[in-house]
C-alpha atoms as a PDB file:
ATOM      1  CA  UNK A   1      12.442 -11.086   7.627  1.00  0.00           C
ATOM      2  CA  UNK A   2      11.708 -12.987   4.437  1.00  0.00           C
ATOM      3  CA  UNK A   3       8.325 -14.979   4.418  1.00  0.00           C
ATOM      4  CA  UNK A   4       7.256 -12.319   7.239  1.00  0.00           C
ATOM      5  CA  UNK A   5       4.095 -10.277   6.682  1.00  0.00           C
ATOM      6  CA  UNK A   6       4.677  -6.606   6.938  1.00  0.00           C
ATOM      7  CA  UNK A   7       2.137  -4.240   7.407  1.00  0.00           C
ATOM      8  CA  UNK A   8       2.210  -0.257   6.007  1.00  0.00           C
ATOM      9  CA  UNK A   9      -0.162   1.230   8.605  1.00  0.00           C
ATOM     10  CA  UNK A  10      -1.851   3.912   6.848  1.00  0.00           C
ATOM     11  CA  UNK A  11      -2.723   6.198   9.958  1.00  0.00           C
ATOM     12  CA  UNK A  12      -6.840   6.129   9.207  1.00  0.00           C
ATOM     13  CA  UNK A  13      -8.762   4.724  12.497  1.00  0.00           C
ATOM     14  CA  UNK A  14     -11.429   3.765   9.879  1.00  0.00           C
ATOM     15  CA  UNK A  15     -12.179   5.049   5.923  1.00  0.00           C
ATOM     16  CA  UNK A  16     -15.208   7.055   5.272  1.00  0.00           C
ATOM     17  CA  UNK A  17     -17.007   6.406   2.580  1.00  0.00           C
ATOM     18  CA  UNK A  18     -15.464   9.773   0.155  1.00  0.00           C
ATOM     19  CA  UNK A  19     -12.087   9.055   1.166  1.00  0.00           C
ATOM     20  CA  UNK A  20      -9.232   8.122  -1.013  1.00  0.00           C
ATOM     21  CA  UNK A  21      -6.105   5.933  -0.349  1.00  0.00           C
ATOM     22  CA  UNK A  22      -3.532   5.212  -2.969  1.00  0.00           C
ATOM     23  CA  UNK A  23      -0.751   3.471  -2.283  1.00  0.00           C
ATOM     24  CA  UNK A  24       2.708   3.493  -4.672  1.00  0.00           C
ATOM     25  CA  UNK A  25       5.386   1.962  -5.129  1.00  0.00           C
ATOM     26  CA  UNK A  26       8.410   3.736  -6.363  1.00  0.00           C
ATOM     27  CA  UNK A  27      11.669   2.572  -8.068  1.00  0.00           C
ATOM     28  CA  UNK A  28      14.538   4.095  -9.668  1.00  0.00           C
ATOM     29  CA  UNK A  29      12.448   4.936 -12.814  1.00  0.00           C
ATOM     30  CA  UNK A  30       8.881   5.278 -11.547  1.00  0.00           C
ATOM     31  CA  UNK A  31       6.275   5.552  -9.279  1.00  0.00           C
ATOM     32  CA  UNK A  32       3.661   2.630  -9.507  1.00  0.00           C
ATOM     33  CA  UNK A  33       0.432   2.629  -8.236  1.00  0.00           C
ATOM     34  CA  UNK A  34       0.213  -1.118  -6.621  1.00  0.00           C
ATOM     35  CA  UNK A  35      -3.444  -0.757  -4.507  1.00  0.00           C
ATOM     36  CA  UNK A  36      -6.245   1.722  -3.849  1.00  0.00           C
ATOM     37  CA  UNK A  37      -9.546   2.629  -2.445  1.00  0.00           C
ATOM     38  CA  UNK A  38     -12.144   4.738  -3.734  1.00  0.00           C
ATOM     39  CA  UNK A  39     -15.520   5.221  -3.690  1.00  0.00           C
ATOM     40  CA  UNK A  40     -15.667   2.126  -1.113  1.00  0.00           C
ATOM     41  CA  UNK A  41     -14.094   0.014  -3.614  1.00  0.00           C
ATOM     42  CA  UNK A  42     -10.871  -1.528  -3.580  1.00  0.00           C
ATOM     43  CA  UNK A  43      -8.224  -2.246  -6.506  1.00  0.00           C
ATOM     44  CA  UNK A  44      -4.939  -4.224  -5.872  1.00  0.00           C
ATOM     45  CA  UNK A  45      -2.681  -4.334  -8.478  1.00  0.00           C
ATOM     46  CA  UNK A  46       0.134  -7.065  -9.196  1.00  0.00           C
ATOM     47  CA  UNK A  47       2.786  -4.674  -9.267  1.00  0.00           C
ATOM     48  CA  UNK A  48       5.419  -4.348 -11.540  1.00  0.00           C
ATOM     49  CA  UNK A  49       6.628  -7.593 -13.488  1.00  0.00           C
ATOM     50  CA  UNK A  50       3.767  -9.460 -10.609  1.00  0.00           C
ATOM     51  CA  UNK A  51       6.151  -9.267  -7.888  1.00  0.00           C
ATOM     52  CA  UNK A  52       2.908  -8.507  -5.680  1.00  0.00           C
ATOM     53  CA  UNK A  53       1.119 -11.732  -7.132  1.00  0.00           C
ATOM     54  CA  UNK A  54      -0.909 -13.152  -4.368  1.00  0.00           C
ATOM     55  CA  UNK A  55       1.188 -11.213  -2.152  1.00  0.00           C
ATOM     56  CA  UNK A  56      -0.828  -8.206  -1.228  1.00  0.00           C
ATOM     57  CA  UNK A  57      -3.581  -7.508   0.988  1.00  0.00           C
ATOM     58  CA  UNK A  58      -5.707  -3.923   1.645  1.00  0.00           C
ATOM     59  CA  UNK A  59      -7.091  -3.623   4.913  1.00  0.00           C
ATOM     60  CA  UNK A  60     -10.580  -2.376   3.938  1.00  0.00           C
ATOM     61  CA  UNK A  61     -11.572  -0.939   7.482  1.00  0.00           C
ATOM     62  CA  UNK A  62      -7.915   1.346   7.725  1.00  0.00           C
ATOM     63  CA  UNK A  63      -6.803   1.082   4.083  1.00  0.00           C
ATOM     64  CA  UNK A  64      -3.604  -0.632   5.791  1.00  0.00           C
ATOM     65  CA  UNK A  65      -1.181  -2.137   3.424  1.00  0.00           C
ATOM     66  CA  UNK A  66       0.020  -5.836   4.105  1.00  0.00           C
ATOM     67  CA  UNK A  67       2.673  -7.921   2.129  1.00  0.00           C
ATOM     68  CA  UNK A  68       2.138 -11.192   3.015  1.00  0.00           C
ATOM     69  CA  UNK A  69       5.047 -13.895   2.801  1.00  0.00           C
ATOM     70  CA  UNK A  70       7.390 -11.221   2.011  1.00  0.00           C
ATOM     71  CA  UNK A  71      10.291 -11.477  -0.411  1.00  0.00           C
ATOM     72  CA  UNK A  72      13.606  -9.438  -0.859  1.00  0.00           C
ATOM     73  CA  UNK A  73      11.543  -8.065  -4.474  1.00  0.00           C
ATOM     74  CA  UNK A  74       8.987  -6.297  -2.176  1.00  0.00           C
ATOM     75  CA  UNK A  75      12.295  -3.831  -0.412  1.00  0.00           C
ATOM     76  CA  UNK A  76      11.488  -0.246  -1.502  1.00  0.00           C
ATOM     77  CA  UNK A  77      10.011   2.874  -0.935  1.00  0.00           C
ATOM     78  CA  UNK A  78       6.109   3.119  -0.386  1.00  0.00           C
ATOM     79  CA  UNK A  79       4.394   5.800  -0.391  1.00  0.00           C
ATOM     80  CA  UNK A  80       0.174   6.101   0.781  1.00  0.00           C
ATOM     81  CA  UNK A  81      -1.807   9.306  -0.348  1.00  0.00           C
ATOM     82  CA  UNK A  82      -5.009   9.625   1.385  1.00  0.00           C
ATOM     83  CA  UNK A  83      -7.127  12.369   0.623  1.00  0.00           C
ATOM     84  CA  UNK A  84     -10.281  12.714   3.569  1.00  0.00           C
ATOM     85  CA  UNK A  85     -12.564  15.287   4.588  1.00  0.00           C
ATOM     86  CA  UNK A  86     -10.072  16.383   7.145  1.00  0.00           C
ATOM     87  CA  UNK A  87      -7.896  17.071   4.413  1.00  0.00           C
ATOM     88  CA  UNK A  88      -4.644  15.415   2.147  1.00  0.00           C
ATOM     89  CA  UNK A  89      -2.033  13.185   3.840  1.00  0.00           C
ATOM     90  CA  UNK A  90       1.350  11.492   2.365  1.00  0.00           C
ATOM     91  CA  UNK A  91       3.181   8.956   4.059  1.00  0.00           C
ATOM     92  CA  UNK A  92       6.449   7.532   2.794  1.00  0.00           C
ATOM     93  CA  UNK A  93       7.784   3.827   4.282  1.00  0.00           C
ATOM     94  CA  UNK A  94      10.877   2.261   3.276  1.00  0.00           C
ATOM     95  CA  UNK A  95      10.431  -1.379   3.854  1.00  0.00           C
ATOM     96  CA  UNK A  96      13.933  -3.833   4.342  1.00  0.00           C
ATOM     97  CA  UNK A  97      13.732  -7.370   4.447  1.00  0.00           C
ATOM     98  CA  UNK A  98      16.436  -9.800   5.543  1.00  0.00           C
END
């Protein structure tokens, strides 16, 4: 629902410190890297044209992905790709708002 946040679980109980979490945003072009952690340190990115601008949020304890006050711009297809010691994970969400 518009003005809804929406969170993009992205299956850690908690990060260790080597892990890696990028999460993308694709569209009918490209594939966009929006946030990420690495090293302990994360990056969020305005997104494409800023349509993430104040709108994102990266849960630092789960690498989570929250849009906050959502908008019918931030519909698509995310994808998270977390690479851990036990091993690489993709996820792919497609996110709908009404």
């Amino acid at each position: 629902i518009v003005g809804d946040s929406v969170r993009l679980p992205s299956g850690l109980a908690k990060i260790q410190t080597d892990d890696e979490i990028k999460w993308l945003l694709k569209d009918k072009r490209q594939v966009r890297l929006i946030a990420e952690i690495k090293g302990g340190i994360s990056n969020i990115c305005d997104g494409p044209d800023g349509i993430f601008k104040d709108s994102l949020e990266l849960e630092t304890q789960t690498g989570d992905l929250i849009i906050k006050n959502s908008k019918f711009i931030h519909a698509g297809c995310y994808k998270v790709k977390i690479r851990s010691s036990e091993g690489d994970t993709n996820k792919t969400y497609f996110v709908i708002i009404r």
